[in-house]
N, C-alpha and C. Protein backbone atom coordinates (compact mmCIF):
# COMPACT_ATOMS: atom_id res chain seq x y z
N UNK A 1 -1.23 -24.23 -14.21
CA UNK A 1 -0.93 -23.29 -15.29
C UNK A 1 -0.67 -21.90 -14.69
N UNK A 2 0.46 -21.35 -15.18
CA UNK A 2 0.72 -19.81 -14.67
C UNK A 2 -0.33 -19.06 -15.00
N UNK A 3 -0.44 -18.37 -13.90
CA UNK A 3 -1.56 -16.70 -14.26
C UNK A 3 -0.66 -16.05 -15.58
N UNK A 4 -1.64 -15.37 -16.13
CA UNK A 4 -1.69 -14.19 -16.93
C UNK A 4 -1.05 -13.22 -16.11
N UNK A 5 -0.49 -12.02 -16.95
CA UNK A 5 0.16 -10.40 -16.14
C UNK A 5 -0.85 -10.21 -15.89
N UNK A 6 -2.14 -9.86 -16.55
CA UNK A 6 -3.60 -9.48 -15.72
C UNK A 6 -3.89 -9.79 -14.74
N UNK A 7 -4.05 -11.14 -15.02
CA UNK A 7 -5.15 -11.30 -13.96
C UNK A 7 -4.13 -11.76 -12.35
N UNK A 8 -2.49 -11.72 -12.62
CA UNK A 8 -1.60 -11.87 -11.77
C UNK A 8 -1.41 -10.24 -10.89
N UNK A 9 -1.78 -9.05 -11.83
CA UNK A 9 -1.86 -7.93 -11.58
C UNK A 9 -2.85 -8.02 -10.54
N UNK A 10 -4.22 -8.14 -11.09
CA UNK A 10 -5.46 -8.62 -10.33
C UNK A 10 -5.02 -8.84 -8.93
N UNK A 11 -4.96 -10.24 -8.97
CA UNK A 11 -4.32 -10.81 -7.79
C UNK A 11 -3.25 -9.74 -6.62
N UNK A 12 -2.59 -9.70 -6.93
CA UNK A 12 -1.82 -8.59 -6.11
C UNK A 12 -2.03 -7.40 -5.85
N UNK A 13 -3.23 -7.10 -6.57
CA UNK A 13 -4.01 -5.93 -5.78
C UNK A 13 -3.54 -5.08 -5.15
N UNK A 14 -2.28 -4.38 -6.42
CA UNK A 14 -1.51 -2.88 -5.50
C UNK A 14 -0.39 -3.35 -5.01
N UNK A 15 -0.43 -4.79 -4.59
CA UNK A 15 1.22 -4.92 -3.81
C UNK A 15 1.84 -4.94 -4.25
N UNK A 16 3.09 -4.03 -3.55
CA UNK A 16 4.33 -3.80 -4.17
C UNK A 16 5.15 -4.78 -3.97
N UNK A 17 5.92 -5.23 -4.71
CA UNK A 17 7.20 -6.08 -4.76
C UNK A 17 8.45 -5.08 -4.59
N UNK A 18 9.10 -6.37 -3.37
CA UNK A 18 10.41 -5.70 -3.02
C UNK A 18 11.29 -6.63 -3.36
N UNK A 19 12.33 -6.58 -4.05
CA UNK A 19 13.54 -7.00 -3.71
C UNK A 19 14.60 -6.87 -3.17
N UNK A 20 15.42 -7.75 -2.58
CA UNK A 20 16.52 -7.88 -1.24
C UNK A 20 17.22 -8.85 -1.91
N UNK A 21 18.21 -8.50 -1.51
CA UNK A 21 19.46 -9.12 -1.93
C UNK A 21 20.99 -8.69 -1.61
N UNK A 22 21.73 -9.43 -2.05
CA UNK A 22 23.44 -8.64 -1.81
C UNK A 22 23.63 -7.45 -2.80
N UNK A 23 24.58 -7.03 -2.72
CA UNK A 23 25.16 -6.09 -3.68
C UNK A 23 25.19 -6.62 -4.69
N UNK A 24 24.77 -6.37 -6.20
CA UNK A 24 24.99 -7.03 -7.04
C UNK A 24 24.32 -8.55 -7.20
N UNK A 25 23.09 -8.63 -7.09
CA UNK A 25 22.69 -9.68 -7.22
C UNK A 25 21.65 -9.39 -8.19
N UNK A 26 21.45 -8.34 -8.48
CA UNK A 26 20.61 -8.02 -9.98
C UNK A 26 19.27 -7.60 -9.44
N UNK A 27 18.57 -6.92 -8.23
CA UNK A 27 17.53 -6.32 -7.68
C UNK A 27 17.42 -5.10 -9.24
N UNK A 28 17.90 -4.36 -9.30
CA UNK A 28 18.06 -3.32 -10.34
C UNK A 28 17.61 -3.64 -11.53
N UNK A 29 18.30 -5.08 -12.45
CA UNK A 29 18.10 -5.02 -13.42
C UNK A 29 17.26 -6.46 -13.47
N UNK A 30 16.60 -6.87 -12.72
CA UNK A 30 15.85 -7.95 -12.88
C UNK A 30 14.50 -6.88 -12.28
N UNK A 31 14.32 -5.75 -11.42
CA UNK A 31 13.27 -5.19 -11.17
C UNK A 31 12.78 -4.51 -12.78
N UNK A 32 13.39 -4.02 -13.53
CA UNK A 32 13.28 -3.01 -14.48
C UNK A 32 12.31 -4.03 -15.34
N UNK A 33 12.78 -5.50 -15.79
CA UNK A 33 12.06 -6.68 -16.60
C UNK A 33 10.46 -6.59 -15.88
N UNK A 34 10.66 -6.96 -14.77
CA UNK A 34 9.43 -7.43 -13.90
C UNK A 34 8.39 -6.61 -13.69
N UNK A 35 8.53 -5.24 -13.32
CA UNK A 35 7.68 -3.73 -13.86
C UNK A 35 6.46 -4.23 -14.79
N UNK A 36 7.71 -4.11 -15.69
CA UNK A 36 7.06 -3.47 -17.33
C UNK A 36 6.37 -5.15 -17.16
N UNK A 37 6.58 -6.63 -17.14
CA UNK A 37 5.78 -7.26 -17.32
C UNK A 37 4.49 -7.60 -16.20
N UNK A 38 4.64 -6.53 -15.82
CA UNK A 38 3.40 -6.09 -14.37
C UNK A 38 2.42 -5.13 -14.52
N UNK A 39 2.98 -4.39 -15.49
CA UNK A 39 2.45 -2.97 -15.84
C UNK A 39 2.90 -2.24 -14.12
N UNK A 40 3.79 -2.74 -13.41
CA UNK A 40 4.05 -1.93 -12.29
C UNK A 40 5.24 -0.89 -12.56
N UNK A 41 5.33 0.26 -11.81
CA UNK A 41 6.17 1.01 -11.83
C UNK A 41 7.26 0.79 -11.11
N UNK A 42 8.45 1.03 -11.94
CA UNK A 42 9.98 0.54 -10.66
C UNK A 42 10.47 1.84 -10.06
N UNK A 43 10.92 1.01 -9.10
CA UNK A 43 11.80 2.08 -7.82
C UNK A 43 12.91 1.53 -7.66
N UNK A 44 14.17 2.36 -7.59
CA UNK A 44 15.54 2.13 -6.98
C UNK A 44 15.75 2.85 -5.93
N UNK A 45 15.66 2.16 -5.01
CA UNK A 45 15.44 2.58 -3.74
C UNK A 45 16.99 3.42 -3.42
N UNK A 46 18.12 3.09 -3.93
CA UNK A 46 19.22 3.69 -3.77
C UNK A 46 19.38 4.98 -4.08
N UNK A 47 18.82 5.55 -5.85
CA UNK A 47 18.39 6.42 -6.62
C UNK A 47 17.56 6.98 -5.97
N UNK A 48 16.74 7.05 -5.38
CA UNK A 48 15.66 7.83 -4.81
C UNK A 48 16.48 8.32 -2.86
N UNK A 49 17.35 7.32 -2.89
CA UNK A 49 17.96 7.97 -1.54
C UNK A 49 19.11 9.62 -2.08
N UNK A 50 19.93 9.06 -3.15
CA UNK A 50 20.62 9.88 -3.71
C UNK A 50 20.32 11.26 -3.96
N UNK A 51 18.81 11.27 -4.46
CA UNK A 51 18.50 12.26 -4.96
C UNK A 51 17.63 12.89 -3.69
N UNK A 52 17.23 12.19 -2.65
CA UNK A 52 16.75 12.91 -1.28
C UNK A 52 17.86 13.73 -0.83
N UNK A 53 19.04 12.58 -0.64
CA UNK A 53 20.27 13.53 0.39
C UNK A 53 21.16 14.31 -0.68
N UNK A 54 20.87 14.57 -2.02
CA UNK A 54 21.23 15.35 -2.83
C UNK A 54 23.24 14.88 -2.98
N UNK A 55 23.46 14.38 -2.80
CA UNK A 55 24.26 13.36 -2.79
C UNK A 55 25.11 12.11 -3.58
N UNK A 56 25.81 11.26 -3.40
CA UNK A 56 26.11 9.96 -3.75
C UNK A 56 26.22 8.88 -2.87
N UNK A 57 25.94 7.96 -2.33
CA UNK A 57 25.54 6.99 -1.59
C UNK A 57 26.85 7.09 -0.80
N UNK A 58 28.43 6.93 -1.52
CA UNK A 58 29.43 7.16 -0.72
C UNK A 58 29.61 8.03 -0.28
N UNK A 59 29.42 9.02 -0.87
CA UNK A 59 29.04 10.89 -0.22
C UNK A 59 28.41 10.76 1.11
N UNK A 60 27.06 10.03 1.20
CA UNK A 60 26.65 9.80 2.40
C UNK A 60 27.42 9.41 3.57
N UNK A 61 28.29 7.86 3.27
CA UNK A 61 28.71 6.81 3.71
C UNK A 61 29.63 7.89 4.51
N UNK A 62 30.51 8.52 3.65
CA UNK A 62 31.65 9.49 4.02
C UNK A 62 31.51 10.32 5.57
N UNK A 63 29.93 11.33 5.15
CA UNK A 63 29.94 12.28 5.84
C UNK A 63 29.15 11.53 6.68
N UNK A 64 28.03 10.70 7.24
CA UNK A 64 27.25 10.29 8.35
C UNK A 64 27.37 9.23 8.38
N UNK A 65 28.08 8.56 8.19
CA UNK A 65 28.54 6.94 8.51
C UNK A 65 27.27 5.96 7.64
N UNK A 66 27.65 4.57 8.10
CA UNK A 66 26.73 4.11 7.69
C UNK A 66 25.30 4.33 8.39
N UNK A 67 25.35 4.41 10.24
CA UNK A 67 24.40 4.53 10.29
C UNK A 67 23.61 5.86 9.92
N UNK A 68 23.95 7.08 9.51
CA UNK A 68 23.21 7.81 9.17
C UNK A 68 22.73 7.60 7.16
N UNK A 69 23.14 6.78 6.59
CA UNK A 69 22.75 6.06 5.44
C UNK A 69 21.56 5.54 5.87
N UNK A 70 21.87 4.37 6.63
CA UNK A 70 21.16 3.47 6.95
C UNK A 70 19.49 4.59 7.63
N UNK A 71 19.84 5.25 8.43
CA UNK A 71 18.64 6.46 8.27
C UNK A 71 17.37 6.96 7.59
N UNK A 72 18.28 7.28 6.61
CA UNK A 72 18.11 8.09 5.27
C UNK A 72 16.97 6.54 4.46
N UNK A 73 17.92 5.42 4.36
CA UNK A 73 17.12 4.50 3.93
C UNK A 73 15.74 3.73 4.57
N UNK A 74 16.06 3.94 5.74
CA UNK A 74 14.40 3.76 6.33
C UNK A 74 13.29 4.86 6.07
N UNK A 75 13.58 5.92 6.22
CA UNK A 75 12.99 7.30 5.73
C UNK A 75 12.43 7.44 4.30
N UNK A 76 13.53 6.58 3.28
CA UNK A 76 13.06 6.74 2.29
C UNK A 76 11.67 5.44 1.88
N UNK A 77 12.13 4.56 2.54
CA UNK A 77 11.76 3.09 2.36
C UNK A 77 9.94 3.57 2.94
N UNK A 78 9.99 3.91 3.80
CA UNK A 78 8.45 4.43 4.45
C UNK A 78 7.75 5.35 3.47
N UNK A 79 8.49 6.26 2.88
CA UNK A 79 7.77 7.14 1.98
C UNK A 79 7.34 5.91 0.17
N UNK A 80 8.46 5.32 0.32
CA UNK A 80 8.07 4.18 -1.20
C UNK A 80 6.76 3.41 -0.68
N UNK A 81 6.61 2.67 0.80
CA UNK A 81 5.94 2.08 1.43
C UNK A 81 4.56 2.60 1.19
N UNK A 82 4.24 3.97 1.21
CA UNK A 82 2.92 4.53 1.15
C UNK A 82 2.29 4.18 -0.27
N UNK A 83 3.71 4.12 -1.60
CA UNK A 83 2.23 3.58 -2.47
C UNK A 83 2.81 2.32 -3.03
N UNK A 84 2.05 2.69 -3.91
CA UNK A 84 1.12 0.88 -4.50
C UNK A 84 2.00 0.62 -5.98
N UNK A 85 1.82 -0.82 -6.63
CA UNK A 85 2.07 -1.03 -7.64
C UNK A 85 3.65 -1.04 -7.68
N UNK A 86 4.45 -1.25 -7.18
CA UNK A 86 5.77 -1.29 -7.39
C UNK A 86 6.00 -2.15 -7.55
N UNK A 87 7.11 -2.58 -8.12
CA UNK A 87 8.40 -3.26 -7.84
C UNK A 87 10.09 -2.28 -7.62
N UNK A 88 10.37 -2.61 -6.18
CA UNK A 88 10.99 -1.46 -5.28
C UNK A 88 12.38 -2.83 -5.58
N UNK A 89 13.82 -1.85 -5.97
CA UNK A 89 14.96 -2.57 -6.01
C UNK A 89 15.64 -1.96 -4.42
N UNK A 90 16.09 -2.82 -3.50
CA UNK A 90 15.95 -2.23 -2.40
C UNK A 90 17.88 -1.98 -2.28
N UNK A 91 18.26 -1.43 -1.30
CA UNK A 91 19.71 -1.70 -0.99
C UNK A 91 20.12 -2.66 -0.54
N UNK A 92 21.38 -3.24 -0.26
CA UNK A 92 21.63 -4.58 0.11
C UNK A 92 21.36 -5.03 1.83
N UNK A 93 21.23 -3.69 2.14
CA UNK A 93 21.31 -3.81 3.71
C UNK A 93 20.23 -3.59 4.12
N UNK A 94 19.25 -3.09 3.86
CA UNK A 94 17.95 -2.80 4.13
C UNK A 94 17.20 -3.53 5.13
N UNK A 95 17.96 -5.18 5.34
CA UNK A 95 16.91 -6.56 6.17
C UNK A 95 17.93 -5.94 7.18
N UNK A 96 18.64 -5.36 7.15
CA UNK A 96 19.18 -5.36 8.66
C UNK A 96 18.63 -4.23 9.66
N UNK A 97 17.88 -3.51 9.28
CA UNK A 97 17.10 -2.73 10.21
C UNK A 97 15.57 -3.60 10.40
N UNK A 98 15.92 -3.45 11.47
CA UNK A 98 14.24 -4.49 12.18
C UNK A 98 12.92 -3.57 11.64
N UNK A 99 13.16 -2.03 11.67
CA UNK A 99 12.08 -1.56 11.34
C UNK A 99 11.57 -1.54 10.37
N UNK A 100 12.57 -1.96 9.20
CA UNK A 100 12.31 -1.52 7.14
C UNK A 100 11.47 -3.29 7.43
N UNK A 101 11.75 -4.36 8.02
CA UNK A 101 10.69 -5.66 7.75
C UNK A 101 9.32 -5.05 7.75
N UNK A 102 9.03 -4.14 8.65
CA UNK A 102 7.51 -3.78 8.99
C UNK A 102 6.82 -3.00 7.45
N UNK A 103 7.81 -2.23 7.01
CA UNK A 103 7.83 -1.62 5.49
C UNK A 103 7.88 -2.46 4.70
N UNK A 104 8.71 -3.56 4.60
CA UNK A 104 9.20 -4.22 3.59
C UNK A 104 7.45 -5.35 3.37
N UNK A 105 7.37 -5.48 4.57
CA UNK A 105 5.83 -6.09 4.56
C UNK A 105 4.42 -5.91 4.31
N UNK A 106 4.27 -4.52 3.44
CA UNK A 106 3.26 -3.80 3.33
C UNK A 106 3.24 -4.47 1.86
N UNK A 107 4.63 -5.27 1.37
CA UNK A 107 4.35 -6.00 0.03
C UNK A 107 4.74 -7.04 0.53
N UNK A 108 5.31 -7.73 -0.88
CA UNK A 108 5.82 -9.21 -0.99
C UNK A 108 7.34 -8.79 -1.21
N UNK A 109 7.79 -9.13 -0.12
CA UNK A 109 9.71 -9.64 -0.05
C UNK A 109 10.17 -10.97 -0.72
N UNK A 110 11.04 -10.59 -2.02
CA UNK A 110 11.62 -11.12 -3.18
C UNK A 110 13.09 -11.38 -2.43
N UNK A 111 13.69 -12.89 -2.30
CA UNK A 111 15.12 -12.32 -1.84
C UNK A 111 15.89 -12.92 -3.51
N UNK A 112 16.94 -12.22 -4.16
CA UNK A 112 17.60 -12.79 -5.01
C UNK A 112 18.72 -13.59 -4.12
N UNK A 113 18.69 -15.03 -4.21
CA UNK A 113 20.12 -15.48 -3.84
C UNK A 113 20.98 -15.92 -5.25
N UNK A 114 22.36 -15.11 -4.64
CA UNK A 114 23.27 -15.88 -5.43
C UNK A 114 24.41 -15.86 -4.39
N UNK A 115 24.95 -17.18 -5.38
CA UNK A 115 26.00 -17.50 -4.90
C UNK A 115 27.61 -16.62 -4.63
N UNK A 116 28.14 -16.51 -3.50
CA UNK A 116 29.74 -15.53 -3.56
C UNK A 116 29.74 -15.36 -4.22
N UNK A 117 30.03 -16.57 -4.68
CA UNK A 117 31.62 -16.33 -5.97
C UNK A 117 30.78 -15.65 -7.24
N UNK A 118 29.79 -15.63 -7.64
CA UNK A 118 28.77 -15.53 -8.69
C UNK A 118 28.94 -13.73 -8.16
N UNK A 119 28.20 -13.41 -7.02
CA UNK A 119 28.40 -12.27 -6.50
C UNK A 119 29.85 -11.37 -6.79
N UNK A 120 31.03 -12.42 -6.12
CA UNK A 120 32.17 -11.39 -6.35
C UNK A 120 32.58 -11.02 -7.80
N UNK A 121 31.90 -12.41 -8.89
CA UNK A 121 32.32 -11.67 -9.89
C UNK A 121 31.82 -10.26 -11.04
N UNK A 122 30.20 -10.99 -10.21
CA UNK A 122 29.45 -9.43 -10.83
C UNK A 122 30.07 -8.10 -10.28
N UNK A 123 30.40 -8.01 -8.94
CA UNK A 123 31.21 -7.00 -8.24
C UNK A 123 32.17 -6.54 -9.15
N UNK A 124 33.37 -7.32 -9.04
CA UNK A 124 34.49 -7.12 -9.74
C UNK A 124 34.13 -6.61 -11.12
N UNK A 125 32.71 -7.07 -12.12
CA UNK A 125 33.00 -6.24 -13.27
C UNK A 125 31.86 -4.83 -13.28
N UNK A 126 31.50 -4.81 -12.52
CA UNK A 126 30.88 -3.54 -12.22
C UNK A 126 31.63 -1.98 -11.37
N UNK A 127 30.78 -1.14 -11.88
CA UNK A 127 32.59 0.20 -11.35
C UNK A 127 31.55 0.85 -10.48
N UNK A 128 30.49 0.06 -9.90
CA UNK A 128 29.57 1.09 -8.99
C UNK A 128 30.72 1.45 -7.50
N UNK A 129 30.37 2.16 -7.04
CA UNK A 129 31.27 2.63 -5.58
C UNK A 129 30.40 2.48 -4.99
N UNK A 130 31.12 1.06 -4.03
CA UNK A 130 30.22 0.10 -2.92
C UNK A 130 31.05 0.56 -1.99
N UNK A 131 30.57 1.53 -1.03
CA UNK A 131 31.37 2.03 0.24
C UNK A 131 31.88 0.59 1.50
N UNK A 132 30.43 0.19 1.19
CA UNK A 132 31.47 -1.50 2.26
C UNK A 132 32.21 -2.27 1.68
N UNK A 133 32.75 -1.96 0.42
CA UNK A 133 33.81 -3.00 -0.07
C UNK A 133 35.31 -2.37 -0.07
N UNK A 134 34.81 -0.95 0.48
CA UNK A 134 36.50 0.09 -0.19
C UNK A 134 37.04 -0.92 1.22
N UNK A 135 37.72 -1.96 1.25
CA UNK A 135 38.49 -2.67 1.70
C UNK A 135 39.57 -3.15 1.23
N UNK A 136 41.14 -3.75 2.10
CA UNK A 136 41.68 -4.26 1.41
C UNK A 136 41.53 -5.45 0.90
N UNK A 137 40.03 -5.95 1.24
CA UNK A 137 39.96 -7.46 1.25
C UNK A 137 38.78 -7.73 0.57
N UNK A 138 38.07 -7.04 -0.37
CA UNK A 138 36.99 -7.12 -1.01
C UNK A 138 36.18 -8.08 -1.12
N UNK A 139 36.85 -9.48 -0.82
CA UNK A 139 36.25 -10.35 -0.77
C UNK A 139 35.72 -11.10 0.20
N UNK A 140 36.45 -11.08 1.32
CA UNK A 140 36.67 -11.12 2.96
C UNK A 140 35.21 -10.18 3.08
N UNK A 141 35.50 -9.41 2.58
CA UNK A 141 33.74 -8.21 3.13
C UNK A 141 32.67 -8.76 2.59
N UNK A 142 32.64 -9.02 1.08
CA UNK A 142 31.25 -9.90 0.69
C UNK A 142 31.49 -10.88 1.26
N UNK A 143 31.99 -11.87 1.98
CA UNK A 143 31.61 -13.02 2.99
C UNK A 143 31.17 -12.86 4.01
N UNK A 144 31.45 -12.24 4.47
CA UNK A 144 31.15 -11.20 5.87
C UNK A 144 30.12 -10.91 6.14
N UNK A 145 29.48 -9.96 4.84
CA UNK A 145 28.08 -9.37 4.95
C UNK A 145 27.17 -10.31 4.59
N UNK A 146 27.76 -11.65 3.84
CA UNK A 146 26.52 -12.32 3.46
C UNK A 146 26.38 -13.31 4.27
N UNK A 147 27.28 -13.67 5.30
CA UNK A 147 26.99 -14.61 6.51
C UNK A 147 26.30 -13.63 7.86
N UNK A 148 26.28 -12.05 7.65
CA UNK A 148 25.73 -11.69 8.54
C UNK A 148 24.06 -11.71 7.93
N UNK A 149 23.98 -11.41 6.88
CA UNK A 149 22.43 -11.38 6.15
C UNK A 149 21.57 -12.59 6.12
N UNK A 150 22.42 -13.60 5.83
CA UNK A 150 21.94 -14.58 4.72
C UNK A 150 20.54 -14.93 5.43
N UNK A 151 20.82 -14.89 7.06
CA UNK A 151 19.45 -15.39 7.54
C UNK A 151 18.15 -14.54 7.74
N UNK A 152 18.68 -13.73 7.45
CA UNK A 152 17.99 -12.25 7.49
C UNK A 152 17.09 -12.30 5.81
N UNK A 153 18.18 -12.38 5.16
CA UNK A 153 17.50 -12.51 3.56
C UNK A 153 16.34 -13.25 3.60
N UNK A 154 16.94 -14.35 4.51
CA UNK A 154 15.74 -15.95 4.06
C UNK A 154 14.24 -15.43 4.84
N UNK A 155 14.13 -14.60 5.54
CA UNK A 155 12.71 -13.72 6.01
C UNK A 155 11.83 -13.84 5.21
N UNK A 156 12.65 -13.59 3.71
CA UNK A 156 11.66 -13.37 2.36
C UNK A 156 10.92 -14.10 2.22
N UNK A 157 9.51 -13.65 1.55
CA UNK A 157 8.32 -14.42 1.37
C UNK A 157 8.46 -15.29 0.28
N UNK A 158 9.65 -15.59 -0.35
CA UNK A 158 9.52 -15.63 -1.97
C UNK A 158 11.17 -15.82 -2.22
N UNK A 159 12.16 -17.03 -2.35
CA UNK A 159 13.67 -16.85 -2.53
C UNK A 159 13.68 -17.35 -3.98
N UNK A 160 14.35 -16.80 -4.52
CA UNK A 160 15.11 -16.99 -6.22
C UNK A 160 16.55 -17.25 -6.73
N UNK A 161 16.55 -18.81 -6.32
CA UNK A 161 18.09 -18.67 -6.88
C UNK A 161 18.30 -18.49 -7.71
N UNK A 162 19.62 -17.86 -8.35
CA UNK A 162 20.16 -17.53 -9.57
C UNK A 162 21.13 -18.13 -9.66
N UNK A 163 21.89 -18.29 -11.04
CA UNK A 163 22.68 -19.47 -11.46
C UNK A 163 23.15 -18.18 -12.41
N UNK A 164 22.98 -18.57 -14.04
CA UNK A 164 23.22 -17.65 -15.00
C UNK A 164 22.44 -17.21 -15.41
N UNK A 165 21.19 -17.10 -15.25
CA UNK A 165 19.70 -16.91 -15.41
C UNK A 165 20.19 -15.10 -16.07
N UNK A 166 19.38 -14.78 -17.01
CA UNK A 166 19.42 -13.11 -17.13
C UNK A 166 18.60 -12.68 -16.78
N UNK A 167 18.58 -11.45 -16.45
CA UNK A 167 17.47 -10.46 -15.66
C UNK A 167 16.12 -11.01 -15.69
N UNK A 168 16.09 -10.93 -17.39
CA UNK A 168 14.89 -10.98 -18.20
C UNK A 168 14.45 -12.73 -17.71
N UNK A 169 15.20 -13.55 -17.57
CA UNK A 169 14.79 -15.15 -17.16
C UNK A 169 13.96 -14.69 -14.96
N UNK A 170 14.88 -14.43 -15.04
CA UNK A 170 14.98 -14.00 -13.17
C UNK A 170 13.31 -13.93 -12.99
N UNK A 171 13.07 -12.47 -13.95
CA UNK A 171 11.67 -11.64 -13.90
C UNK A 171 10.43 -12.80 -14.44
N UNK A 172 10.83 -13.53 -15.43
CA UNK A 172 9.66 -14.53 -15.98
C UNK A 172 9.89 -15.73 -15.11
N UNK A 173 10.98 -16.07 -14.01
CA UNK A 173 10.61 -16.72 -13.31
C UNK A 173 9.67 -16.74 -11.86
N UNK A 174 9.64 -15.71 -11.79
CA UNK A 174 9.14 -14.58 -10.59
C UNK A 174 7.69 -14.34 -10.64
N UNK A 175 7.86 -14.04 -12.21
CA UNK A 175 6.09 -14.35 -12.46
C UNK A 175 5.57 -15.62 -12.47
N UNK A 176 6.48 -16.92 -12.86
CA UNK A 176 6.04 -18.20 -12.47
C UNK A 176 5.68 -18.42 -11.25
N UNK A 177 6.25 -17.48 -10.30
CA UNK A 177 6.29 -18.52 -8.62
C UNK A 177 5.20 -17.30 -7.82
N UNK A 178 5.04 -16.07 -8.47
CA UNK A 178 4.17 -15.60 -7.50
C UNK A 178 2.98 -16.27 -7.25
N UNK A 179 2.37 -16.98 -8.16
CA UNK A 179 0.78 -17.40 -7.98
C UNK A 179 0.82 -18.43 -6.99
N UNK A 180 2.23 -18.88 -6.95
CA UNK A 180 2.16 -19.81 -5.36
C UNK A 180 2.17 -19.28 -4.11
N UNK A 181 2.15 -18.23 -4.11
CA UNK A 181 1.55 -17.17 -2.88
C UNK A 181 1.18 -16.32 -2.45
N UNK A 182 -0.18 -16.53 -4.14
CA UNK A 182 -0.95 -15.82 -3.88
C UNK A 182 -2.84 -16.37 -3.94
N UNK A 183 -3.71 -15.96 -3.17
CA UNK A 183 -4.33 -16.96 -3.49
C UNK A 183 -5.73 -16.13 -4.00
N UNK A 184 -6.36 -16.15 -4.66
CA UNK A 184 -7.18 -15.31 -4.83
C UNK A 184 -8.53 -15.89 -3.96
N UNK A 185 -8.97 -14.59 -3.97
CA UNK A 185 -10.04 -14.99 -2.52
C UNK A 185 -11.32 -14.94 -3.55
N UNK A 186 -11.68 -14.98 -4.48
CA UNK A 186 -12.74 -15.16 -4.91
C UNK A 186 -13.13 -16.67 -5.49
N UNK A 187 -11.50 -17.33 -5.52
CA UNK A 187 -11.59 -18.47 -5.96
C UNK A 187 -12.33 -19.38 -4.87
N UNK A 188 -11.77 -18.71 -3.39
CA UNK A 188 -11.60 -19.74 -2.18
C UNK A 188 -13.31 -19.75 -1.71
N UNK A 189 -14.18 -18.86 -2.41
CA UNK A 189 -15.45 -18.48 -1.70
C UNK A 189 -16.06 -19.79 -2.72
N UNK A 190 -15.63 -19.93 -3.83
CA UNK A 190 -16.40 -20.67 -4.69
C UNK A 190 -16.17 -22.41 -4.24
N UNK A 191 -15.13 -22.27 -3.58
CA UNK A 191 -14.89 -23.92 -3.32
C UNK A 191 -15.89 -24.18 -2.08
């Protein structure tokens, strides 16, 4: 039987939940569901870079390349790292710095998988400005990045495929599968 939000709260004792994923795989709007049925507070880890480098993510991309993005996002990722109770929507690239795993591990790593084509089409109807896609080949690039990730993603403590699932399904499935790794230690003293 699934835990309760309580006593699943209980259980996780402060840890923050991260999610990882591609561009557009719904970290954002499947974190916002999962919060509120946590009583945890959400973070957009992108939003909180934006408003550090006073900025727009392509603004960044523009003037310090990716790797000075990529920077900025470890910097920020360490300061989210210090507290508790989250659920953190992370950027898509985030598993590719060796150092954000050591951050990313101070919680539980959520990876959303979805599929390309599922991916390119959320892309295509979304008007966010994804600086690694201003390509002529938009699609050629999400293959690209997700055969350079994918094994990187699978790190995660915790993978969620998605199909057509909505946010709101994603987040109540999430709460189904955490209690499988989590174990409460008061149970384990009694056995």
């Amino acid at each position: 039987m699934a835990e309760t939000a309580p006593s699943l709260k209980q259980t996780l004792a402060g840890r923050s939940l991260y999610l990882v994923g591609m561009m557009g795989s719904g970290k954002s709007s499947t974190g916002r569901p999962l919060a509120e049925r946590l009583g945890y507070g959400f973070v957009d880890a992108d939003a909180v870079i934006e408003q550090a480098a006073g900025c727009t993510i392509p603004e960044i991309f523009e003037s310090d390349g990716e790797a000075g993005f990529r920077a900025i996002e470890t910097q920020v990722l360490s300061a989210i790292s210090q507290r508790h109770s989250l659920v953190v929507a992370t950027g898509g690239g985030v598993v590719t710095q060796l150092e954000n795993w050591g951050l990313l591990h101070h919680g539980i790593v959520i990876w959303l998988d979805v599929a390309q084509e599922q991916l390119l089409e959320r892309l295509r109807a979304d008007d966010t400005a994804r600086p690694l896609l201003q390509q002529p080949d938009p699609a050629a690039a999400v293959e690209t990045l997700l055969s350079e990730r994918r094994a990187l993603y699978a790190e995660a403590d915790l993978t969620v495929v998605i199909q057509e699932e909505t946010p709101e399904q994603v987040a109540d499935g999430i709460m189904q599968l955490l209690p499988t790794l989590l174990k409460d230690p008061t149970k384990s003293r009694r056995d």
